[in-house]
PDB file of N, CA and C in Angstrom:
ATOM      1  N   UNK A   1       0.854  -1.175   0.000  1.00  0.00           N
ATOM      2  CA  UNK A   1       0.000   0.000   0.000  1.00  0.00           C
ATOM      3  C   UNK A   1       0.893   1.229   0.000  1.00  0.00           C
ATOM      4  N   UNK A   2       0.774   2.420  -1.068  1.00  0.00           N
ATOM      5  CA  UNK A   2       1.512   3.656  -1.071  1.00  0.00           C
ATOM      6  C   UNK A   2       1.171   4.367  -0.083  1.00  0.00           C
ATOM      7  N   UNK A   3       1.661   5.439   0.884  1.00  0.00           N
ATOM      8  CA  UNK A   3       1.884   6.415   1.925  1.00  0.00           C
ATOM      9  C   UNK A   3       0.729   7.300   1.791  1.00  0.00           C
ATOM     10  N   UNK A   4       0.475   7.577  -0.236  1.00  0.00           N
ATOM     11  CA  UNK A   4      -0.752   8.559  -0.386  1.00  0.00           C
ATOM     12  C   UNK A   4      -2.102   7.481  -0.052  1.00  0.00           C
ATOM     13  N   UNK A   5      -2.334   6.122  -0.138  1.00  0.00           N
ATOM     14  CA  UNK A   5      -3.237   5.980  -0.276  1.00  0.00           C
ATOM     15  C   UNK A   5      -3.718   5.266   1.612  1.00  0.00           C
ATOM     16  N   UNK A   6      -2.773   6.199   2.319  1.00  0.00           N
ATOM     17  CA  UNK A   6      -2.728   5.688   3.939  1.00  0.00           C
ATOM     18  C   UNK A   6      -3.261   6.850   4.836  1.00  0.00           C
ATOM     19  N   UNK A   7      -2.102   8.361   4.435  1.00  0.00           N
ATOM     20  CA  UNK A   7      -2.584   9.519   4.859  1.00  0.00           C
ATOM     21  C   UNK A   7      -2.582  10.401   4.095  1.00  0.00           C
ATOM     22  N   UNK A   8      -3.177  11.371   4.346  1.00  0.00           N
ATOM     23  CA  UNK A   8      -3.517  12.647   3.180  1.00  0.00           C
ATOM     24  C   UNK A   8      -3.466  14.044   4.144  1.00  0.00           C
ATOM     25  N   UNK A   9      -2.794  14.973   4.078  1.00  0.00           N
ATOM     26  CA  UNK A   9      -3.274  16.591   4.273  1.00  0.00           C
ATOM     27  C   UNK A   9      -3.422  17.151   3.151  1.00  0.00           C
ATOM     28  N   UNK A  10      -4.366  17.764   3.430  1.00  0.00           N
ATOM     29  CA  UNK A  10      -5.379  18.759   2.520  1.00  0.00           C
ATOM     30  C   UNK A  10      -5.629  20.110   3.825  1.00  0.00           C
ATOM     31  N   UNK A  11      -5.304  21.388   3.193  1.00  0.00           N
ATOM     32  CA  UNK A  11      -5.408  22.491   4.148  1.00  0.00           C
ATOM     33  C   UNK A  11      -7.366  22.504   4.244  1.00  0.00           C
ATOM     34  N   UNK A  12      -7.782  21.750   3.156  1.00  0.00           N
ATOM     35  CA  UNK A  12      -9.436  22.098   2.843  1.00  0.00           C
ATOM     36  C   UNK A  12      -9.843  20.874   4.291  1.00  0.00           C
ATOM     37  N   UNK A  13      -9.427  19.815   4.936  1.00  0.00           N
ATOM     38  CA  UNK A  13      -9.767  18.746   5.366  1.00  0.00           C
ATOM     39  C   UNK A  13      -8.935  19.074   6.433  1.00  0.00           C
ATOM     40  N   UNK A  14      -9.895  19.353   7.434  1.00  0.00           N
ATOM     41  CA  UNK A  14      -9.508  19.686   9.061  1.00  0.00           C
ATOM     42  C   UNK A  14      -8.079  20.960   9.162  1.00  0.00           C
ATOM     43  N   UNK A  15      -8.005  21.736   8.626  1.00  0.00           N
ATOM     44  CA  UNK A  15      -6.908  22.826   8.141  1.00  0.00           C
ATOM     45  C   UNK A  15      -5.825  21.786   7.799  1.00  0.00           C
ATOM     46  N   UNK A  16      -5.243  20.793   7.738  1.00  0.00           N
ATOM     47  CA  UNK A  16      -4.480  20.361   7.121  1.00  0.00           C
ATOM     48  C   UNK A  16      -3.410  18.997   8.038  1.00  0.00           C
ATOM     49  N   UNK A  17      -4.468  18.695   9.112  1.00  0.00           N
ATOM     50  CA  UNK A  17      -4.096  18.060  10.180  1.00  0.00           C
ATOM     51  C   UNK A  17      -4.334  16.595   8.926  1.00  0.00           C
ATOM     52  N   UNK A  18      -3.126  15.580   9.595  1.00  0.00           N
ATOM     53  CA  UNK A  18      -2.838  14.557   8.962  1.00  0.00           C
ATOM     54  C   UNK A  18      -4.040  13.441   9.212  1.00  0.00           C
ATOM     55  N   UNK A  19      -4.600  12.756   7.951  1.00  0.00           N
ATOM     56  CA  UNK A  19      -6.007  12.177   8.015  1.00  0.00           C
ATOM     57  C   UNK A  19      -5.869  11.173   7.382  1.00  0.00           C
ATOM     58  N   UNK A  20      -6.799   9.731   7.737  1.00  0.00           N
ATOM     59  CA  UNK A  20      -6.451   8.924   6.907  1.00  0.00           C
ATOM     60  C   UNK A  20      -7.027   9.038   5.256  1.00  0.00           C
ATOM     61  N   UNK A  21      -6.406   8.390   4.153  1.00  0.00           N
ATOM     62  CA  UNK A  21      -6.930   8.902   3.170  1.00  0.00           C
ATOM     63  C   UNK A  21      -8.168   8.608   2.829  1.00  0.00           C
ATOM     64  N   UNK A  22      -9.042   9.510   2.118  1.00  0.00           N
ATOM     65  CA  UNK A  22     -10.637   9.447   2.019  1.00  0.00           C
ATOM     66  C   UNK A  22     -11.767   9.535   2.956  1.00  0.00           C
ATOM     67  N   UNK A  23     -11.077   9.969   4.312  1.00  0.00           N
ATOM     68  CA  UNK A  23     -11.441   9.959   5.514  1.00  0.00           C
ATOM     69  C   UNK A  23     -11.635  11.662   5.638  1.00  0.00           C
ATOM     70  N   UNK A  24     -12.203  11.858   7.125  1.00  0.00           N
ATOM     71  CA  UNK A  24     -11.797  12.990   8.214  1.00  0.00           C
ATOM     72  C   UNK A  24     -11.260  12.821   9.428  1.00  0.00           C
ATOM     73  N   UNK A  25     -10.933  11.654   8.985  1.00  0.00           N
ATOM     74  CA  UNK A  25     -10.385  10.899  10.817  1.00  0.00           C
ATOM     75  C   UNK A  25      -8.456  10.719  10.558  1.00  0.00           C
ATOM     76  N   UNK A  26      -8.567  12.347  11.523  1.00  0.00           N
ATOM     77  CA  UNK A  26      -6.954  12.178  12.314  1.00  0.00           C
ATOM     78  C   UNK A  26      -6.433  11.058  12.219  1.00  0.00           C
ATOM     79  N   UNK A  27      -5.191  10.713  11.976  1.00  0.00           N
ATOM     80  CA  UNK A  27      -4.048   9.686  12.009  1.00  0.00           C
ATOM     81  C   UNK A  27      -3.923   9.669  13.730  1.00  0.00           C
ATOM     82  N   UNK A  28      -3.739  10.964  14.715  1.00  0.00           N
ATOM     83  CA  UNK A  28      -3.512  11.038  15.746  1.00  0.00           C
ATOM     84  C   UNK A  28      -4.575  10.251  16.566  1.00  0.00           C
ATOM     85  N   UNK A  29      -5.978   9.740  16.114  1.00  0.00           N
ATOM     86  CA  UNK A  29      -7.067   9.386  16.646  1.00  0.00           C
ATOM     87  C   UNK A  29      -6.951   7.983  16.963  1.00  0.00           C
ATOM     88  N   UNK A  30      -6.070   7.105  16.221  1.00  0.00           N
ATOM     89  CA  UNK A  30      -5.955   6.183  16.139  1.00  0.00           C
ATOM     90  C   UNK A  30      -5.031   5.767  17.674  1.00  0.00           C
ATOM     91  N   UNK A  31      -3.478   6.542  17.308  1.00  0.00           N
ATOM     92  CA  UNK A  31      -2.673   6.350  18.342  1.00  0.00           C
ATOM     93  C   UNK A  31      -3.363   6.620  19.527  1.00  0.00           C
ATOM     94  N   UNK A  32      -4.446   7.250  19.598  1.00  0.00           N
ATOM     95  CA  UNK A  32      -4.998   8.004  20.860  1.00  0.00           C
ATOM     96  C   UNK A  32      -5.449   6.567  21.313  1.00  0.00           C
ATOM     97  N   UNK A  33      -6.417   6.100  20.224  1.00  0.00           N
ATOM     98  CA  UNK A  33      -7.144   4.921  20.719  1.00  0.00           C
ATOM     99  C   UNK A  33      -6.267   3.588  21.824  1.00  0.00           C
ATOM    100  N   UNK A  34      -5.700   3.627  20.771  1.00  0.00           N
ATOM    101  CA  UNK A  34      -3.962   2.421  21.422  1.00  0.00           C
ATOM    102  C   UNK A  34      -3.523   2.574  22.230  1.00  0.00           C
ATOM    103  N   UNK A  35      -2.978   3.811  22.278  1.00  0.00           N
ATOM    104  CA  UNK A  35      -2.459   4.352  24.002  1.00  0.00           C
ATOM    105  C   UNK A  35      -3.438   4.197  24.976  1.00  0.00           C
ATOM    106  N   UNK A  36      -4.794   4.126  25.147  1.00  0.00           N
ATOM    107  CA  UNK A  36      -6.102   4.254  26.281  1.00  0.00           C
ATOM    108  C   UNK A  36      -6.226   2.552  26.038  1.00  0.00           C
ATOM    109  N   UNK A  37      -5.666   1.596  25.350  1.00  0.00           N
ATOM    110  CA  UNK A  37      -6.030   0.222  25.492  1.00  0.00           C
ATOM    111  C   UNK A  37      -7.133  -0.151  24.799  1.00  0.00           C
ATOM    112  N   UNK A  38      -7.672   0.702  23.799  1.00  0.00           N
ATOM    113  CA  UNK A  38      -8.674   0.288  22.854  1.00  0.00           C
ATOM    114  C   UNK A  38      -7.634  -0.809  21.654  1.00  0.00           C
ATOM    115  N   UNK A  39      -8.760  -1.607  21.155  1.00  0.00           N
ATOM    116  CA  UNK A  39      -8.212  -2.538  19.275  1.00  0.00           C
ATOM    117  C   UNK A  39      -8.684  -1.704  18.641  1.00  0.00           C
ATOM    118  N   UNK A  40      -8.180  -2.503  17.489  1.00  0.00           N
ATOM    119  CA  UNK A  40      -8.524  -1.966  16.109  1.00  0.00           C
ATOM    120  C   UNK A  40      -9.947  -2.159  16.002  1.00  0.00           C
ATOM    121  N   UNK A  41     -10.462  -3.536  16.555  1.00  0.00           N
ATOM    122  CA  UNK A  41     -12.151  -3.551  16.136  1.00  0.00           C
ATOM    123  C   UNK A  41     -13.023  -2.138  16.650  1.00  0.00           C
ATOM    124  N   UNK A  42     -12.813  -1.595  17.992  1.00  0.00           N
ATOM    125  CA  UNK A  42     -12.963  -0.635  18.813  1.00  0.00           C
ATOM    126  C   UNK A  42     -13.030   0.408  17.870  1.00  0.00           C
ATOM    127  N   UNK A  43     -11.887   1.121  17.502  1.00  0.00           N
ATOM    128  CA  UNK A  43     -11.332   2.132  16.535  1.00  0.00           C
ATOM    129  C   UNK A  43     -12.070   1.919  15.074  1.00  0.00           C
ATOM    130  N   UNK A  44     -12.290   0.804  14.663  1.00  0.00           N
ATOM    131  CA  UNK A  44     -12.635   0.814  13.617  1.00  0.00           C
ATOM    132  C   UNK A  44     -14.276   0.548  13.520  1.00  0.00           C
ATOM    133  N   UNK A  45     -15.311   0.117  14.338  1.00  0.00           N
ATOM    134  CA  UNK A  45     -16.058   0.389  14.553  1.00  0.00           C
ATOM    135  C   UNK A  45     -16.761   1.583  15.059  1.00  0.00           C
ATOM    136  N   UNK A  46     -16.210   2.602  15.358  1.00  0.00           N
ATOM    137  CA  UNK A  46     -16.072   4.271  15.712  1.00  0.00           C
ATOM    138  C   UNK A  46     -16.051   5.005  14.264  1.00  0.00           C
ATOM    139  N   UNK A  47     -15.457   4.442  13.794  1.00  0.00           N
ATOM    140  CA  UNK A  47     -14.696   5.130  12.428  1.00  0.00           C
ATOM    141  C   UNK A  47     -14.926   4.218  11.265  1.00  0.00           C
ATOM    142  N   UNK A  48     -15.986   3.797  10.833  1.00  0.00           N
ATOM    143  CA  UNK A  48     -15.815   2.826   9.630  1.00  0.00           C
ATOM    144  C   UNK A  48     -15.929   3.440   8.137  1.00  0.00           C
ATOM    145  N   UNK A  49     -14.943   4.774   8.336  1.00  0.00           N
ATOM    146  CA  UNK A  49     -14.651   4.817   6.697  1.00  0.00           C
ATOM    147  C   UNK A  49     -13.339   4.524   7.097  1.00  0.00           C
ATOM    148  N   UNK A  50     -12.218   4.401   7.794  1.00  0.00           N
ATOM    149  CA  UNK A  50     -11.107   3.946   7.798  1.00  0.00           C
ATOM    150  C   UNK A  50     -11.332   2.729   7.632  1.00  0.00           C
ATOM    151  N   UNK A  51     -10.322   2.305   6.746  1.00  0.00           N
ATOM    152  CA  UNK A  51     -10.101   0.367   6.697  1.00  0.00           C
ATOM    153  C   UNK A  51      -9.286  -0.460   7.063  1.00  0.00           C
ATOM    154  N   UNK A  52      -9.213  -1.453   7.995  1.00  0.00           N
ATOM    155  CA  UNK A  52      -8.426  -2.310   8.690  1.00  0.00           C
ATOM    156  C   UNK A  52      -7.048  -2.269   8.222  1.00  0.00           C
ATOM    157  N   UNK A  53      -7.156  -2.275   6.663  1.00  0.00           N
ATOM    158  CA  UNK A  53      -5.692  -2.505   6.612  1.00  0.00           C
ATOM    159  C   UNK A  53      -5.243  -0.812   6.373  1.00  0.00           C
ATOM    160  N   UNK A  54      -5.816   0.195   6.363  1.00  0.00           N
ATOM    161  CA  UNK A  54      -4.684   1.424   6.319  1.00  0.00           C
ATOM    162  C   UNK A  54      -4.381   1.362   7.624  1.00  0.00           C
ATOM    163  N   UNK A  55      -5.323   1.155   8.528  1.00  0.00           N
ATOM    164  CA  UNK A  55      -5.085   1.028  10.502  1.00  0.00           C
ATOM    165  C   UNK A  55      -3.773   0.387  10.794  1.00  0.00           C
ATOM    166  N   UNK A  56      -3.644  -0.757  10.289  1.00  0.00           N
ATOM    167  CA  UNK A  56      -2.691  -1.884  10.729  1.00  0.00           C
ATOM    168  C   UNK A  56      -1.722  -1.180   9.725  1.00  0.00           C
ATOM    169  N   UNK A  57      -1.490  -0.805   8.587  1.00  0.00           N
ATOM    170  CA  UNK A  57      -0.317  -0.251   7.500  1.00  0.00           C
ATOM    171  C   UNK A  57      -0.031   1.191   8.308  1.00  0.00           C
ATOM    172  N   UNK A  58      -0.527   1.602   9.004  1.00  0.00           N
ATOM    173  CA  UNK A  58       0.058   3.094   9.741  1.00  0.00           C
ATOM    174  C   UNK A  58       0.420   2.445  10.614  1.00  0.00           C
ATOM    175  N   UNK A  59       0.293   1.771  11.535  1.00  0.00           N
ATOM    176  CA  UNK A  59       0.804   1.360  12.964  1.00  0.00           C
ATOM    177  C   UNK A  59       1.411   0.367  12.741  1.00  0.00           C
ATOM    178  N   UNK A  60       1.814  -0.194  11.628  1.00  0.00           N
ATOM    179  CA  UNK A  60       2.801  -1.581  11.584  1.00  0.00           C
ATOM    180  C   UNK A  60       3.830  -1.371  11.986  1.00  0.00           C
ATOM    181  N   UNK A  61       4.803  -0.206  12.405  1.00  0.00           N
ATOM    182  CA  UNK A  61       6.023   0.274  13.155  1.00  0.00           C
ATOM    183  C   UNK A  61       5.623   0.509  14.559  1.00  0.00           C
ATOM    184  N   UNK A  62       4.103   0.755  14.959  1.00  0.00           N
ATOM    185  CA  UNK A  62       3.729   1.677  16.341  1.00  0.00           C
ATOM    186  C   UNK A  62       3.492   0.892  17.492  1.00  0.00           C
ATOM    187  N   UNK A  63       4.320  -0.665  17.224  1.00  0.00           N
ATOM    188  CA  UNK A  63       3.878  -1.524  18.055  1.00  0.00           C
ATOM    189  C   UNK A  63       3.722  -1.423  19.554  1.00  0.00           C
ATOM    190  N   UNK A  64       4.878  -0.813  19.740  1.00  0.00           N
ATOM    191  CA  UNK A  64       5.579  -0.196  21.481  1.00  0.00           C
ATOM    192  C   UNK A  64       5.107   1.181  21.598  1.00  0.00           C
ATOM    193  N   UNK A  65       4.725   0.865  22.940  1.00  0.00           N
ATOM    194  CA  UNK A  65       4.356   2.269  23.151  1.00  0.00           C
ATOM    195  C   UNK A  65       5.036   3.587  23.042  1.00  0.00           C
ATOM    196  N   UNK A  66       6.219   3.460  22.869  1.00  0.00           N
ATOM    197  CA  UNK A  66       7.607   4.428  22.120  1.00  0.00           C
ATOM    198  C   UNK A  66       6.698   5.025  21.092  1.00  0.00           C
ATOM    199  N   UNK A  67       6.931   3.942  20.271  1.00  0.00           N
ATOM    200  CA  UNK A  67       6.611   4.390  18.938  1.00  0.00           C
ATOM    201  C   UNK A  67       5.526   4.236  18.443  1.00  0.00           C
ATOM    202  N   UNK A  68       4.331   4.638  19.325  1.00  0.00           N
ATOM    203  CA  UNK A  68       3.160   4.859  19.293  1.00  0.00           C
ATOM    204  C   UNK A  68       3.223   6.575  20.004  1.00  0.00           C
ATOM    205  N   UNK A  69       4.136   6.790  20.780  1.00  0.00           N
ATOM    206  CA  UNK A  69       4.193   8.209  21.455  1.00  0.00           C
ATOM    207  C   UNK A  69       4.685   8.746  19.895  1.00  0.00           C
ATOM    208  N   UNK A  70       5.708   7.907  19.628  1.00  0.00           N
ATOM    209  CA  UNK A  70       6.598   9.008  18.610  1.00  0.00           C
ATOM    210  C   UNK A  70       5.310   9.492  17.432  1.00  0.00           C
ATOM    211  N   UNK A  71       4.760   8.503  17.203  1.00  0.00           N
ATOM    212  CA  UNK A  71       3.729   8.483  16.023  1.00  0.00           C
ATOM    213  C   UNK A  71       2.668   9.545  16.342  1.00  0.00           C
ATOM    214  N   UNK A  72       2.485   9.482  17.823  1.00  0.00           N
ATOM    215  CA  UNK A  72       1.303  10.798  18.049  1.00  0.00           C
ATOM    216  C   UNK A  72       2.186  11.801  18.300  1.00  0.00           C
ATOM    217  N   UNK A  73       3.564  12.182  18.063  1.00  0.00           N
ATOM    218  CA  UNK A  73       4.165  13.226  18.692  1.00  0.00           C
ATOM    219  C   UNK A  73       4.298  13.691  17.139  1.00  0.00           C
ATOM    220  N   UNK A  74       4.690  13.318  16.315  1.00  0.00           N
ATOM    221  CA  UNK A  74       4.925  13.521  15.359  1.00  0.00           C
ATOM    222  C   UNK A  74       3.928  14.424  14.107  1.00  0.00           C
ATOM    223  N   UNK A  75       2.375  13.309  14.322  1.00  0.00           N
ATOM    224  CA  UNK A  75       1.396  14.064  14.122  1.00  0.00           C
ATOM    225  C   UNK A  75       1.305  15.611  14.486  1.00  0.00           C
ATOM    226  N   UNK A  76       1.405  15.604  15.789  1.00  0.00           N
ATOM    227  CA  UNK A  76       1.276  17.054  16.839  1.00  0.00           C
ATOM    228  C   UNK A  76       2.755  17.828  15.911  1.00  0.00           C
ATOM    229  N   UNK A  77       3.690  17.455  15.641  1.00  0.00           N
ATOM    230  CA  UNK A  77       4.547  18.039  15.048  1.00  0.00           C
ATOM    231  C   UNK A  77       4.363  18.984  13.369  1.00  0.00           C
ATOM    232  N   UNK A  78       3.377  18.018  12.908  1.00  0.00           N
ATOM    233  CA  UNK A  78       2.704  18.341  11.669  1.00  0.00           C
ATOM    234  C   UNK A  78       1.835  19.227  11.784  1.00  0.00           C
ATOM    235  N   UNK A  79       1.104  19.104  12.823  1.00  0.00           N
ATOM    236  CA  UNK A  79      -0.378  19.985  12.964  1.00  0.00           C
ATOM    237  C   UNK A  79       0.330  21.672  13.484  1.00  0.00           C
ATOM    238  N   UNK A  80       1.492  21.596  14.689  1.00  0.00           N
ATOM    239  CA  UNK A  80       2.068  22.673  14.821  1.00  0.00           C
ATOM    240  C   UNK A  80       2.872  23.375  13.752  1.00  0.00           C
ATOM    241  N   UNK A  81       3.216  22.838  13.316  1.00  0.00           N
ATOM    242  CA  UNK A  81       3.863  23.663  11.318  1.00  0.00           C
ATOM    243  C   UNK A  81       3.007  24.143  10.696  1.00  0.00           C
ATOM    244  N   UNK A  82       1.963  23.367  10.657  1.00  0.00           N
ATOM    245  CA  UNK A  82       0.559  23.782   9.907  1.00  0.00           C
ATOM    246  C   UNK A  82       0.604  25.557  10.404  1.00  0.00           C
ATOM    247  N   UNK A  83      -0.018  25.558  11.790  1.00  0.00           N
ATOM    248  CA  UNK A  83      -0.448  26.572  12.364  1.00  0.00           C
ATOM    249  C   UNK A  83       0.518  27.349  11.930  1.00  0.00           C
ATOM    250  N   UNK A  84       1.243  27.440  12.143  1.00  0.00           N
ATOM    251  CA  UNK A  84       3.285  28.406  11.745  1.00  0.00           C
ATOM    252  C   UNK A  84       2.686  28.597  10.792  1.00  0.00           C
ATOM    253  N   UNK A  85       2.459  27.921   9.539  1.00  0.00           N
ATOM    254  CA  UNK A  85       2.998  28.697   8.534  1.00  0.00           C
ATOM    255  C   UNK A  85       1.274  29.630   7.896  1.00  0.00           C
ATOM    256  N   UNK A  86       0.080  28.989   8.501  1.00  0.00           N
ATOM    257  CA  UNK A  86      -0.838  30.144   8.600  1.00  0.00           C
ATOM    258  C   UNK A  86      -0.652  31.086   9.220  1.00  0.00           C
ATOM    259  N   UNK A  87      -0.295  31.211  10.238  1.00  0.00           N
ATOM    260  CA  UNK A  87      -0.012  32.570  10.919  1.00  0.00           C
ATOM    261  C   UNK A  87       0.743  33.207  10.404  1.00  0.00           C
ATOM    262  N   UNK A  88       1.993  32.879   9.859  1.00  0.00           N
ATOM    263  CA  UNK A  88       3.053  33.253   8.614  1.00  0.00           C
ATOM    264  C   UNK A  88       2.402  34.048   7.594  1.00  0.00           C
ATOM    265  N   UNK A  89       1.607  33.252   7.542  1.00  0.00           N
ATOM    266  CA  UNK A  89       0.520  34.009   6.001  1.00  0.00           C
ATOM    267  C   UNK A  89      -0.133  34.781   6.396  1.00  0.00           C
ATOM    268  N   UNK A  90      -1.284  34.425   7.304  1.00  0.00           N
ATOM    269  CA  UNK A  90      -2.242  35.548   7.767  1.00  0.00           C
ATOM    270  C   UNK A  90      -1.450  37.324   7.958  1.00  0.00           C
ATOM    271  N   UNK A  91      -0.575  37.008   8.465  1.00  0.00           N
ATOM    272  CA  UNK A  91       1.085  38.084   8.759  1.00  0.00           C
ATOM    273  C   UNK A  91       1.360  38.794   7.811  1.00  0.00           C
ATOM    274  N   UNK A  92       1.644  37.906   7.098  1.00  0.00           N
ATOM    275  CA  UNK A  92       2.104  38.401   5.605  1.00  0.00           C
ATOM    276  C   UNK A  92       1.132  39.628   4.770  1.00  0.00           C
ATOM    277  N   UNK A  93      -0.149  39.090   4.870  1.00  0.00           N
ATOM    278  CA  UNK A  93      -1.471  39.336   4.267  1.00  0.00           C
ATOM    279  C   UNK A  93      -1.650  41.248   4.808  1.00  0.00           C
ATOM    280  N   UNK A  94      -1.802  40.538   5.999  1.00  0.00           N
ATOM    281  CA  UNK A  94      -2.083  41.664   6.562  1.00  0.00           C
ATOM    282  C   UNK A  94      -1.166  43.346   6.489  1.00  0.00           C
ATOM    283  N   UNK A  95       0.192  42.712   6.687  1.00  0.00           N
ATOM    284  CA  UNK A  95       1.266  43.728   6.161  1.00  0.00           C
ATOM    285  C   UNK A  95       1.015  44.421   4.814  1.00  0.00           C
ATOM    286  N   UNK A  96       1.046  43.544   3.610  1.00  0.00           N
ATOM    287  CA  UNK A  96       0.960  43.708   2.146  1.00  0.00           C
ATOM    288  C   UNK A  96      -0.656  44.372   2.262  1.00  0.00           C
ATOM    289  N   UNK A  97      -1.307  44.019   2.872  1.00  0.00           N
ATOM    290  CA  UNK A  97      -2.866  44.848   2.885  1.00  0.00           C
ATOM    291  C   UNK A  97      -3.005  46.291   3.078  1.00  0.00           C
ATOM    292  N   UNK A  98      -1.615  46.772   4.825  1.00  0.00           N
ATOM    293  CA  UNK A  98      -1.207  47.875   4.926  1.00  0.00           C
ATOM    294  C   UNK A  98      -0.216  48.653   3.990  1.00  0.00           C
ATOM    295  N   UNK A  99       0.426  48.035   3.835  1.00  0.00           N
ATOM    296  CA  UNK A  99       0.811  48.530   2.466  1.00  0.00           C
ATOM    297  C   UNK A  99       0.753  49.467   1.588  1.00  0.00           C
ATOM    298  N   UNK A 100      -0.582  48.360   0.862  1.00  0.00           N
ATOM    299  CA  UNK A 100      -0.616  48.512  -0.565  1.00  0.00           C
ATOM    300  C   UNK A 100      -1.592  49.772  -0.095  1.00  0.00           C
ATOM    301  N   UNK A 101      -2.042  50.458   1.199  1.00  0.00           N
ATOM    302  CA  UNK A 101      -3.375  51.381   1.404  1.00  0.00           C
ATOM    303  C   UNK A 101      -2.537  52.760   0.985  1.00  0.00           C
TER     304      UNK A 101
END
């Protein structure tokens, strides 16, 4: 299975927080689940446009709880860049708005 057809950001789909693909459901939602001692049946009965195997193909490294932290830290790493570089823009916008008056 390719990486695009596992997760997707789109700034249009939750501002651009990492999702599974064809979904609206956070990548981070999953690890959340795992870490609190929920399965996949759990998670995937919550969420049944995600499909068993993108679940198990994202977390096939996230076995340990390490690297189930790293995997939700990482997310949170994505989602905080996100914000950066809107605020970056919004910034930008606003300057060039004063500006151009």
């Amino acid at each position: 299975m390719e990486e695009e057809d596992l997760i997707t950001r789109d700034p249009d789909i939750l501002g651009g927080v990492p999702v599974f693909a064809g979904t609206r459901v956070p990548v981070k939602t999953l690890v959340e689940y795992l870490e609190k001692g929920h399965s996949f049946d759990v998670f995937l009965d919550d969420f049944p446009t995600v499909t068993r195997r993108q679940a198990q193909e994202v977390t096939k490294g996230a076995r340990t709880p390490e690297s189930r932290r790293f995997l939700r830290w990482y997310a949170g790493q994505m989602e905080e860049h996100d914000r950066t570089i809107r605020r970056m823009s919004e910034e930008f916008g606003r300057r060039v708005s004063a500006h151009a008056r």
